[in-house]
PDB file of N, CA and C in Angstrom:
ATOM      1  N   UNK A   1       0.846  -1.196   0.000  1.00  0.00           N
ATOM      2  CA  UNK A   1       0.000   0.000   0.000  1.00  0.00           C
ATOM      3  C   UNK A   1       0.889   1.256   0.000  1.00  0.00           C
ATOM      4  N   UNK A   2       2.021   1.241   1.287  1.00  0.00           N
ATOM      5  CA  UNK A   2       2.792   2.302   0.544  1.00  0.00           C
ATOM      6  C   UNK A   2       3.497   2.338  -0.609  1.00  0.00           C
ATOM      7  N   UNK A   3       4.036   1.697  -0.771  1.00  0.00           N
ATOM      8  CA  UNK A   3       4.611   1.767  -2.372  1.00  0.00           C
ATOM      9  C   UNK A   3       3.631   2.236  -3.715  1.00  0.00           C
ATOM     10  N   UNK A   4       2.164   2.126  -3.747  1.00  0.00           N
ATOM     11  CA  UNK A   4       1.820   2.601  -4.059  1.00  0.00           C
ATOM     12  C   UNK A   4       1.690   4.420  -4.084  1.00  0.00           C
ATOM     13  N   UNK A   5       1.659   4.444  -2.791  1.00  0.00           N
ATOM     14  CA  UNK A   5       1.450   6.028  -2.385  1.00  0.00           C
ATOM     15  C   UNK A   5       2.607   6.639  -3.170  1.00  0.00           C
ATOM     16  N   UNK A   6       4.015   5.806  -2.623  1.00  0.00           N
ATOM     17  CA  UNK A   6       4.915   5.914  -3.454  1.00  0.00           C
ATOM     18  C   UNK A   6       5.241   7.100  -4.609  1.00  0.00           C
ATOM     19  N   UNK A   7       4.688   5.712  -5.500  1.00  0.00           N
ATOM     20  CA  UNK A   7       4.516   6.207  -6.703  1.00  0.00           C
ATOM     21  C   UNK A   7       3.657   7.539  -7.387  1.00  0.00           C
ATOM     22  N   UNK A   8       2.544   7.295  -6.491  1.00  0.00           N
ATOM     23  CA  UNK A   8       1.659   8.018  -7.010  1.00  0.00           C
ATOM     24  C   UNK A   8       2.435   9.985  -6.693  1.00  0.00           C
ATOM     25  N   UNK A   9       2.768   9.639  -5.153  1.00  0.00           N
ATOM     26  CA  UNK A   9       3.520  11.065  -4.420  1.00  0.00           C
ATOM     27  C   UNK A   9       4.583  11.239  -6.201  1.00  0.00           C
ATOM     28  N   UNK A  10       5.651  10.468  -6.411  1.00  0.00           N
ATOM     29  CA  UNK A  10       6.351  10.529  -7.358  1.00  0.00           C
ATOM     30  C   UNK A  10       6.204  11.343  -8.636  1.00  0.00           C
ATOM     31  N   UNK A  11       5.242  10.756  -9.039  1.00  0.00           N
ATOM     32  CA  UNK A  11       4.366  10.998 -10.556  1.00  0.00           C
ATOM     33  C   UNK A  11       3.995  12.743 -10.654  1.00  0.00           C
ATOM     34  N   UNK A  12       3.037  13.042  -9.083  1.00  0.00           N
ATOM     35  CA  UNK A  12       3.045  14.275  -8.688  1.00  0.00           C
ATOM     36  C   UNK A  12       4.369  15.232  -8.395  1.00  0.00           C
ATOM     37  N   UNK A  13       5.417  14.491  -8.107  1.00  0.00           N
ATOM     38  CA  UNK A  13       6.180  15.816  -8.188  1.00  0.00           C
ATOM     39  C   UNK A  13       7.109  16.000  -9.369  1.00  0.00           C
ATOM     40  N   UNK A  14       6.512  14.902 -10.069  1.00  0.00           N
ATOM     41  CA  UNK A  14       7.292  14.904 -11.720  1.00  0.00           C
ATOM     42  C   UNK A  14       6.433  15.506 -12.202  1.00  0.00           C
ATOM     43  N   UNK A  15       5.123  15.431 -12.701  1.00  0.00           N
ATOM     44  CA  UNK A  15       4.299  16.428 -13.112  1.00  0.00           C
ATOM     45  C   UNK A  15       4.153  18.042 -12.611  1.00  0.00           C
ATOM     46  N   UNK A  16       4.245  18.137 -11.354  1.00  0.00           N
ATOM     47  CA  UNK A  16       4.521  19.817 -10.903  1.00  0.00           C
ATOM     48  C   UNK A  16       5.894  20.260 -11.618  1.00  0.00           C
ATOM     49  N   UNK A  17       7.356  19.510 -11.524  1.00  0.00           N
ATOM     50  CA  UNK A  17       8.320  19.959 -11.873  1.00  0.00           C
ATOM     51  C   UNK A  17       8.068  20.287 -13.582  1.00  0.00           C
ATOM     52  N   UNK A  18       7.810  19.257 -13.886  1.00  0.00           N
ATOM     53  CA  UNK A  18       7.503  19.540 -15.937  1.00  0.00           C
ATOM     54  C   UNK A  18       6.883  21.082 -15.685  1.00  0.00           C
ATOM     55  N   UNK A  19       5.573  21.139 -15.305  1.00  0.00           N
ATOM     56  CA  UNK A  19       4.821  22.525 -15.489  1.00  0.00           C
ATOM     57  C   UNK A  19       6.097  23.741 -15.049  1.00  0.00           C
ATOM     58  N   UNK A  20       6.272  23.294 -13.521  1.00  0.00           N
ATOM     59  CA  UNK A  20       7.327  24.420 -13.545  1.00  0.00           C
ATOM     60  C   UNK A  20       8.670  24.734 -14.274  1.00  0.00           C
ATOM     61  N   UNK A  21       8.981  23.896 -15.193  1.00  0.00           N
ATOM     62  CA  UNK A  21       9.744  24.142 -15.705  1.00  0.00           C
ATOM     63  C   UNK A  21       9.517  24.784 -17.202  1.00  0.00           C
ATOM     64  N   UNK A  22       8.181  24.261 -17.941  1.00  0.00           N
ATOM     65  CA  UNK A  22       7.553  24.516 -18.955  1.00  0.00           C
ATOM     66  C   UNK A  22       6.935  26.453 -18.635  1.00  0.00           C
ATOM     67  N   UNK A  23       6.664  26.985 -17.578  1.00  0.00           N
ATOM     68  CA  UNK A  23       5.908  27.832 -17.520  1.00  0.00           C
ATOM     69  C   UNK A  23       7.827  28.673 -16.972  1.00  0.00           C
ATOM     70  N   UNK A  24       8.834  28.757 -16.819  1.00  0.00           N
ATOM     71  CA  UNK A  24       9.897  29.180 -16.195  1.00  0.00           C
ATOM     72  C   UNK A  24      10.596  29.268 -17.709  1.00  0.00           C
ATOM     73  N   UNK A  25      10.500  28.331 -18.730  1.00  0.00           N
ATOM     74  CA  UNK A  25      10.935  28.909 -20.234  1.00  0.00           C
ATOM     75  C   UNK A  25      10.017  29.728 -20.711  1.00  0.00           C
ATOM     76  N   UNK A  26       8.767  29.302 -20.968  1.00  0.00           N
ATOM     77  CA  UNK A  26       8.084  30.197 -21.379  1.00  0.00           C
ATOM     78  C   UNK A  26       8.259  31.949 -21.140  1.00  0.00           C
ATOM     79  N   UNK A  27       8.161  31.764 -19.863  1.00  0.00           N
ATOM     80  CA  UNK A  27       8.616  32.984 -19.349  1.00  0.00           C
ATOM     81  C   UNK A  27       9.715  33.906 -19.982  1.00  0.00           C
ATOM     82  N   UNK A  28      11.047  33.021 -19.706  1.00  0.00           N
ATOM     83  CA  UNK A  28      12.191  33.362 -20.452  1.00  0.00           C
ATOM     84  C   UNK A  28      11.951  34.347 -21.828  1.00  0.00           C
ATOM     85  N   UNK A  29      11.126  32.980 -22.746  1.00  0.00           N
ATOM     86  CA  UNK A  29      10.856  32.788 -24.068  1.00  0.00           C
ATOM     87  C   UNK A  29      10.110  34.061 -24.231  1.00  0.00           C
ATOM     88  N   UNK A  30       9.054  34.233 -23.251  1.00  0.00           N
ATOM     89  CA  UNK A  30       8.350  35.699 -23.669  1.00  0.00           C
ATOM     90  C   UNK A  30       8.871  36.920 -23.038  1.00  0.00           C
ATOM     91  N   UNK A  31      10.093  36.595 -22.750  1.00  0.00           N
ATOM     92  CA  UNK A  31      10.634  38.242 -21.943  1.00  0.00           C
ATOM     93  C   UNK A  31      11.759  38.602 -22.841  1.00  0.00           C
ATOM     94  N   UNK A  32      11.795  39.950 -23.429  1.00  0.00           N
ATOM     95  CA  UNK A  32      12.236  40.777 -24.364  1.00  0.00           C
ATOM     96  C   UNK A  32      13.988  40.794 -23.344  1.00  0.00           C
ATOM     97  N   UNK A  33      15.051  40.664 -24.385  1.00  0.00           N
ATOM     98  CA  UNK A  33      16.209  40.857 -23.985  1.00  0.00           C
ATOM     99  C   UNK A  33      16.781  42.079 -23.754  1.00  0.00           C
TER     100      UNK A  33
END
């Protein structure tokens, strides 16, 4: 049962990191040099 939780905790902080990293270029990407 934990190992499940595990994973699932996992998945969630791989999915938050993608966004934050996707929305932290973007950013970049839309800010004038």
């Amino acid at each position: 049962m934990m190992r499940a939780y595990a994973v699932e905790l996992v998945r969630l902080v791989c999915v938050a990191l993608c966004i934050g990293v996707c929305v932290v270029v973007a950013g970049i990407a839309c800010t004038p040099l």
